[in-house]
PDB file of N, CA and C in Angstrom:
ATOM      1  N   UNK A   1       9.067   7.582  12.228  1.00  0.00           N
ATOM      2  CA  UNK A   1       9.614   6.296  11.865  1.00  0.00           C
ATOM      3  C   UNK A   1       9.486   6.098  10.354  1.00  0.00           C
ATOM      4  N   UNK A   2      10.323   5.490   9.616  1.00  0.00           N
ATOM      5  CA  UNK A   2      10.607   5.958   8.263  1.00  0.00           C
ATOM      6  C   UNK A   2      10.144   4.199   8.119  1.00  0.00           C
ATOM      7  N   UNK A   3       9.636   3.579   7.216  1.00  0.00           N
ATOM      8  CA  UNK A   3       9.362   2.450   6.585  1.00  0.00           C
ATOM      9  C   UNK A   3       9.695   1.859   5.028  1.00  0.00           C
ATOM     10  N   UNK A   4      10.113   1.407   5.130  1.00  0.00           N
ATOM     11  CA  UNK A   4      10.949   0.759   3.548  1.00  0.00           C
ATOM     12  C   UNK A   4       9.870  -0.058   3.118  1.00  0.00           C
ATOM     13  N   UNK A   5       9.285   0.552   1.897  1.00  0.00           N
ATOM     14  CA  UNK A   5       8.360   0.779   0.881  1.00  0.00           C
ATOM     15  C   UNK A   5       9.065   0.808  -0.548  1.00  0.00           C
ATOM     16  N   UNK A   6       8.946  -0.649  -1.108  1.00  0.00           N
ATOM     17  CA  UNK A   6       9.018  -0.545  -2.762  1.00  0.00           C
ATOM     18  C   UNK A   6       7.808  -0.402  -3.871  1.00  0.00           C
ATOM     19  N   UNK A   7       7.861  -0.409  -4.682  1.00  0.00           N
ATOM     20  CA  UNK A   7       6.948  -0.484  -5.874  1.00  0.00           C
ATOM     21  C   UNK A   7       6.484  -1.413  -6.062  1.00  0.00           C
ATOM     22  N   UNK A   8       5.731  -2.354  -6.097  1.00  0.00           N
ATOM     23  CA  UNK A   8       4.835  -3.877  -6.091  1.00  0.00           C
ATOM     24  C   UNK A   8       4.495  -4.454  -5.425  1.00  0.00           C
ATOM     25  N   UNK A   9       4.999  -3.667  -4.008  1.00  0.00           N
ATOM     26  CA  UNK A   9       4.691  -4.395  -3.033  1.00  0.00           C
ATOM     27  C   UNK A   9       2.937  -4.293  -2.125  1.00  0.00           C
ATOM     28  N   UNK A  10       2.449  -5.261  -1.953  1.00  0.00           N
ATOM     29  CA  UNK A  10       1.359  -5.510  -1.582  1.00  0.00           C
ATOM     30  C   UNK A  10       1.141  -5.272   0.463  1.00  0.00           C
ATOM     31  N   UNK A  11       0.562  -3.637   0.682  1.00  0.00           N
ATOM     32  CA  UNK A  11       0.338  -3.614   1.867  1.00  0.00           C
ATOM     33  C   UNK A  11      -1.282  -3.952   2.163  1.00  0.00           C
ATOM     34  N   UNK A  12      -1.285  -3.626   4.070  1.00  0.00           N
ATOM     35  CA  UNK A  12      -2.395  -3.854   4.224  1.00  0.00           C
ATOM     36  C   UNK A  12      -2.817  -2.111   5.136  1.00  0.00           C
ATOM     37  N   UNK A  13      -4.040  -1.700   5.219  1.00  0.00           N
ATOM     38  CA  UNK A  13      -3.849  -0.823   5.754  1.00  0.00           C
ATOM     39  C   UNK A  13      -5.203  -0.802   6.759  1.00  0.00           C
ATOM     40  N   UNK A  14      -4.895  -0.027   8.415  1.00  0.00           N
ATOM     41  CA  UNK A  14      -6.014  -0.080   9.191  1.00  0.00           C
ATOM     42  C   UNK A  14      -7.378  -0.149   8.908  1.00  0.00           C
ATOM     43  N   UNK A  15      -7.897   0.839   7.776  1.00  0.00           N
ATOM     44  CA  UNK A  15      -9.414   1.382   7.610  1.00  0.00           C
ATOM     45  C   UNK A  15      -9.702   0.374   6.631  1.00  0.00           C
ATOM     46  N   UNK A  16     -10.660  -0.147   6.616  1.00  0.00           N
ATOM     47  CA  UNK A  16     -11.430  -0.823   5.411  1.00  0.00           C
ATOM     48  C   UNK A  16     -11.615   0.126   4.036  1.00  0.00           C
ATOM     49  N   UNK A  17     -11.289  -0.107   2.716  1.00  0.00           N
ATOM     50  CA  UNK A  17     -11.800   0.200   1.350  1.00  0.00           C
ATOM     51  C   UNK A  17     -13.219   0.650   1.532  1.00  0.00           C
ATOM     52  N   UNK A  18     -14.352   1.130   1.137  1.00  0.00           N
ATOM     53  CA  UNK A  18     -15.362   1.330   1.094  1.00  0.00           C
ATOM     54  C   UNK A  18     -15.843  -0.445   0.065  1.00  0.00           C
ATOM     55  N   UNK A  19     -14.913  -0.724  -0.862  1.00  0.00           N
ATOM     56  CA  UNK A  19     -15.257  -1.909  -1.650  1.00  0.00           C
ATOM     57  C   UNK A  19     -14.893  -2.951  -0.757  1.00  0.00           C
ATOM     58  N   UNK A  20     -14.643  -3.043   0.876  1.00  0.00           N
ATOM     59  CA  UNK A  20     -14.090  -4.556   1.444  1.00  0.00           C
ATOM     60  C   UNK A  20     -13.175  -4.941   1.443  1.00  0.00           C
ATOM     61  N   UNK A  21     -12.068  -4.158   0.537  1.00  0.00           N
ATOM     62  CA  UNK A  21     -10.695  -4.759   0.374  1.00  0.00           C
ATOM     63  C   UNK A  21      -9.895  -4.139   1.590  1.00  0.00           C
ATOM     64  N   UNK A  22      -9.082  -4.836   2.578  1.00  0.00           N
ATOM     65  CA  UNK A  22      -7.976  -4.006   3.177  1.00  0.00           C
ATOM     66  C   UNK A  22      -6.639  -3.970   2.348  1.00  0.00           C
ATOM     67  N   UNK A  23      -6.732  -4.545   1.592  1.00  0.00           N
ATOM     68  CA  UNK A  23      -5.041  -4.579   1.000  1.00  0.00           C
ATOM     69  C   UNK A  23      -4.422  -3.688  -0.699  1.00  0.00           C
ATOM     70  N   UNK A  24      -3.628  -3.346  -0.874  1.00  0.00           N
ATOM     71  CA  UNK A  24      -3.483  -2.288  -1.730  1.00  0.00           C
ATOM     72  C   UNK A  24      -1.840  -2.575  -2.592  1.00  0.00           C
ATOM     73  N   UNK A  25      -1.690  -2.128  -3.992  1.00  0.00           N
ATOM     74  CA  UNK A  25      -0.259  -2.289  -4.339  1.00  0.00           C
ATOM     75  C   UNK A  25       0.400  -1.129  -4.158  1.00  0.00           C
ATOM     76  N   UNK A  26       1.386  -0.917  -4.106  1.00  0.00           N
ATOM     77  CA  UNK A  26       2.207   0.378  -4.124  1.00  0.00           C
ATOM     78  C   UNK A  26       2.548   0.642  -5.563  1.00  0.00           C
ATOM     79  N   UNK A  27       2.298   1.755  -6.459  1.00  0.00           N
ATOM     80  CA  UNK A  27       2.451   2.500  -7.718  1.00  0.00           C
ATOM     81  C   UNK A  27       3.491   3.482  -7.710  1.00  0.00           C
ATOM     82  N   UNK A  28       3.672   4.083  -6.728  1.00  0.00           N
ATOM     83  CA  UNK A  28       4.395   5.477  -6.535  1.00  0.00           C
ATOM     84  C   UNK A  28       5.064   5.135  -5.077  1.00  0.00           C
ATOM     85  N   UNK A  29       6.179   5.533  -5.382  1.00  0.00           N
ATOM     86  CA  UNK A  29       7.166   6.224  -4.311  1.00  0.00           C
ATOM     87  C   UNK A  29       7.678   7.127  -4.291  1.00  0.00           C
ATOM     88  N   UNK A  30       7.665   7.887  -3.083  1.00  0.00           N
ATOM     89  CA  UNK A  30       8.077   9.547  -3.005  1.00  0.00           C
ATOM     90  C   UNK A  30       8.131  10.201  -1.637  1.00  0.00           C
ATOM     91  N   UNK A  31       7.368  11.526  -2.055  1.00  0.00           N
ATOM     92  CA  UNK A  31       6.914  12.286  -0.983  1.00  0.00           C
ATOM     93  C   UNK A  31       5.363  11.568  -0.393  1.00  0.00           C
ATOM     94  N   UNK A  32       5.101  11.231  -1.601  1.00  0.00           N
ATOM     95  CA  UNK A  32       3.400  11.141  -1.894  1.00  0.00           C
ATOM     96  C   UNK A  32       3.958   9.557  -2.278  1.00  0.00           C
ATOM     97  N   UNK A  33       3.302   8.385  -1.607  1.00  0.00           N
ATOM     98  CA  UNK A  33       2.831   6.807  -2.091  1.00  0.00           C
ATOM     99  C   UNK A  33       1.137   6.587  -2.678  1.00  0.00           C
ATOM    100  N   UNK A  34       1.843   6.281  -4.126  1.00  0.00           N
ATOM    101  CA  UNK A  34       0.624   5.747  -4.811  1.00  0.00           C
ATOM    102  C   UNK A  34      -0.248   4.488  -4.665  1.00  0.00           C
ATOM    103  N   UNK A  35      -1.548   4.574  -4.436  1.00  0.00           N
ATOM    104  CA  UNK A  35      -1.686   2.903  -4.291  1.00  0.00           C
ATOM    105  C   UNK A  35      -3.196   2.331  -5.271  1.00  0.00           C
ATOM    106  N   UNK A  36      -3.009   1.512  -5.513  1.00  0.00           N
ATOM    107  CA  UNK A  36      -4.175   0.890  -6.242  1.00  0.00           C
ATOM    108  C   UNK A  36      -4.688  -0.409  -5.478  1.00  0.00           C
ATOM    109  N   UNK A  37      -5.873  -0.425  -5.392  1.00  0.00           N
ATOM    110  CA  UNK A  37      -6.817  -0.895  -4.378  1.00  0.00           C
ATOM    111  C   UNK A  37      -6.895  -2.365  -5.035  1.00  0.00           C
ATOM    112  N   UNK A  38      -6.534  -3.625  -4.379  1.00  0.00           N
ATOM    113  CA  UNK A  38      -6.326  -4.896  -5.117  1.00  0.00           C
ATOM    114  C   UNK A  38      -7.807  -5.394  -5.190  1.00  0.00           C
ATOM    115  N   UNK A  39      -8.714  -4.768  -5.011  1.00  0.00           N
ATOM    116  CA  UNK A  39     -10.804  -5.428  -5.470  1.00  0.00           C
ATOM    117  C   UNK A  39     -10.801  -4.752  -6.449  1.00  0.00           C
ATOM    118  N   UNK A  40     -11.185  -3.388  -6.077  1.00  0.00           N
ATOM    119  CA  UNK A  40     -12.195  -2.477  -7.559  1.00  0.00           C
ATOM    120  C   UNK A  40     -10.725  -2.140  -8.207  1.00  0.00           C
ATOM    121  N   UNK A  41      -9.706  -1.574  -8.270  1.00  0.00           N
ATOM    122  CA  UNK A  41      -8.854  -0.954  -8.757  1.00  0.00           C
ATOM    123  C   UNK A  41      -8.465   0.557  -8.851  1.00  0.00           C
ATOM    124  N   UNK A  42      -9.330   1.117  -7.426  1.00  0.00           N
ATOM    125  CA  UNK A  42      -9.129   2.161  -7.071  1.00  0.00           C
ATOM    126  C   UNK A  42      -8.062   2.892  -6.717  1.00  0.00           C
ATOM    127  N   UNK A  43      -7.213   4.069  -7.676  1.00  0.00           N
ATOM    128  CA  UNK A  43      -6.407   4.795  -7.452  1.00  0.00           C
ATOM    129  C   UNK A  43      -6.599   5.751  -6.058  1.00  0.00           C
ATOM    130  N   UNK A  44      -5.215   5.699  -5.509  1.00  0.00           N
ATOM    131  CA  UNK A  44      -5.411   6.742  -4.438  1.00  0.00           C
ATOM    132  C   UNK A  44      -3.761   7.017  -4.247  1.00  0.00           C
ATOM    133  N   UNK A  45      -3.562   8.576  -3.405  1.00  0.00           N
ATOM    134  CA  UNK A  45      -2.831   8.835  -3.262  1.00  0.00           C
ATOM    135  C   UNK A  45      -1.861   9.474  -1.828  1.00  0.00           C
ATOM    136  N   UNK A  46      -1.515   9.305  -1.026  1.00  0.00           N
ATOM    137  CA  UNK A  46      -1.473   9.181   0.168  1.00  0.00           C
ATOM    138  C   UNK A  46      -0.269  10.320   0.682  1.00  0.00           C
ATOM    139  N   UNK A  47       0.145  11.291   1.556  1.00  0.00           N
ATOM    140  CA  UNK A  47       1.119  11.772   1.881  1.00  0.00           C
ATOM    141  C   UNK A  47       2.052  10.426   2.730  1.00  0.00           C
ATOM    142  N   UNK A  48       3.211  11.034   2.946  1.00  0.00           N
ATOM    143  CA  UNK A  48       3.770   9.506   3.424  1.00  0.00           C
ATOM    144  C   UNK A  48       3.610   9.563   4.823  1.00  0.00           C
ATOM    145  N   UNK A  49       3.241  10.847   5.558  1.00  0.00           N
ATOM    146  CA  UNK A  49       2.937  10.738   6.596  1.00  0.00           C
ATOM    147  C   UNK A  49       2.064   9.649   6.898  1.00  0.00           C
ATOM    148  N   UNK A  50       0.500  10.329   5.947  1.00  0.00           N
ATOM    149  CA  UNK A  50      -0.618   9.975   6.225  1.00  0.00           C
ATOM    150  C   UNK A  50      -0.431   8.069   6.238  1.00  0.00           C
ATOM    151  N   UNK A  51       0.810   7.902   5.044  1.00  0.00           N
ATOM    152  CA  UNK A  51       0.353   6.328   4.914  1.00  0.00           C
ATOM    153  C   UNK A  51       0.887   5.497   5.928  1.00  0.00           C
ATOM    154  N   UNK A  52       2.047   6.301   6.457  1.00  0.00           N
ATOM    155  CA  UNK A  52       2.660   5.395   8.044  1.00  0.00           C
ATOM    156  C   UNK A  52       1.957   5.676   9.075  1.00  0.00           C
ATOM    157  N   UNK A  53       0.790   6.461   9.253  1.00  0.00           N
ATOM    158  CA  UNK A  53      -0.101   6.097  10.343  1.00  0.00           C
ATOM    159  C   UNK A  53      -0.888   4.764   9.771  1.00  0.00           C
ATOM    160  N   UNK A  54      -1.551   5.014   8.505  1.00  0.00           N
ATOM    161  CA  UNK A  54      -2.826   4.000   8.303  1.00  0.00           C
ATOM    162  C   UNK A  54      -1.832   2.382   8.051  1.00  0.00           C
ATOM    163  N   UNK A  55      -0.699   2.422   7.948  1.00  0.00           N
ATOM    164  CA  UNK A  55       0.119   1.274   7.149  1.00  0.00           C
ATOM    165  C   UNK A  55      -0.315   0.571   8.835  1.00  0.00           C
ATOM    166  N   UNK A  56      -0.343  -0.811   8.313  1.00  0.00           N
ATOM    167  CA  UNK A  56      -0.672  -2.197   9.192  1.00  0.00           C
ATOM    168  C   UNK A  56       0.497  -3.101   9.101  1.00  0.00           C
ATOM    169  N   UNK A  57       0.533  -3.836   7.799  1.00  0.00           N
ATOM    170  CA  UNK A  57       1.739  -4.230   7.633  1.00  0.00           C
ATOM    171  C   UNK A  57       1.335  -4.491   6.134  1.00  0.00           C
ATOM    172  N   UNK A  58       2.901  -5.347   6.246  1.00  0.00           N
ATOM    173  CA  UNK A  58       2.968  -5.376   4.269  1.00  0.00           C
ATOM    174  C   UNK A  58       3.132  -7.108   4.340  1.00  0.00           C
ATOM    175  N   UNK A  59       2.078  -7.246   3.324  1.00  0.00           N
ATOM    176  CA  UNK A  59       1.480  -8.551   3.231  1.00  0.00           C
ATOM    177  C   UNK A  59       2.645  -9.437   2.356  1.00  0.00           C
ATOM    178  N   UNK A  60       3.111  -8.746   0.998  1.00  0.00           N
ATOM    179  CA  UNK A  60       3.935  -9.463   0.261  1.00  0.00           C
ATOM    180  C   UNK A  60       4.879  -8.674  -0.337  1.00  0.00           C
ATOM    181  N   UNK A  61       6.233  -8.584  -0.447  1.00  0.00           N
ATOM    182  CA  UNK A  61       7.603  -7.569  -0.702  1.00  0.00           C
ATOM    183  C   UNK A  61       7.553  -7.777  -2.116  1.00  0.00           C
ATOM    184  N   UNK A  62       7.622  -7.206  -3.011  1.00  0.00           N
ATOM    185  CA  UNK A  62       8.093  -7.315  -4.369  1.00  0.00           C
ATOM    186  C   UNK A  62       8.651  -7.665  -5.011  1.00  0.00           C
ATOM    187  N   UNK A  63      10.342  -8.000  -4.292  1.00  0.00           N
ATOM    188  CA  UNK A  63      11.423  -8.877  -4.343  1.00  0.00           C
ATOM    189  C   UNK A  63      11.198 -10.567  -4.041  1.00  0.00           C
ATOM    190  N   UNK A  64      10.082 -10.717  -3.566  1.00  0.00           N
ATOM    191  CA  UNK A  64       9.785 -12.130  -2.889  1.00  0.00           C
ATOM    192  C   UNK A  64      10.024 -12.760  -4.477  1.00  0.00           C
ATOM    193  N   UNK A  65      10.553 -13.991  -4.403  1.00  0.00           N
ATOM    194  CA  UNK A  65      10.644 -14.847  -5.531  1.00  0.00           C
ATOM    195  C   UNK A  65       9.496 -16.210  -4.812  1.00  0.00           C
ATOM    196  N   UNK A  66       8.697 -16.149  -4.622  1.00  0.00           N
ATOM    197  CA  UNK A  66       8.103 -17.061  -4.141  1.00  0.00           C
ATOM    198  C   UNK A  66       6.548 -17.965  -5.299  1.00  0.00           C
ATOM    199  N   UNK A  67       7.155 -19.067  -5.711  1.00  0.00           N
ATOM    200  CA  UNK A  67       6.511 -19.198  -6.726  1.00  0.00           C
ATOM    201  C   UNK A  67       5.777 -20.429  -6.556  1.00  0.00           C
TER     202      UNK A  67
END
């Protein structure tokens, strides 16, 4: 199952952060999704397999104009 994933957008993912955070931004799109950890600011890098198992849902779309 293929998931539509932009760049800013704010997911959440099954496993807890080691820092408490579940939620993460998206940096990279590709083969490989980049993400930076929205507590400490921990880089990580995910196959896209790996990230559509752990993906939960996506908290806020990038496009949202919500102000």
């Amino acid at each position: 199952m293929y998931i539509e994933i932009h760049l800013g957008d704010i997911v959440r993912l099954r496993k807890q952060h080691p820092c408490g955070s579940y939620e993460w931004v998206v940096v990279r799109v590709g083969a490989d999704i980049g993400l930076v950890c929205q507590e400490c600011g921990r880089k990580v890098l995910l196959p896209r397999g790996t990230f559509n198992k752990r993906l939960k849902t996506v908290v806020k779309r990038a496009d949202d104009q919500t102000a």
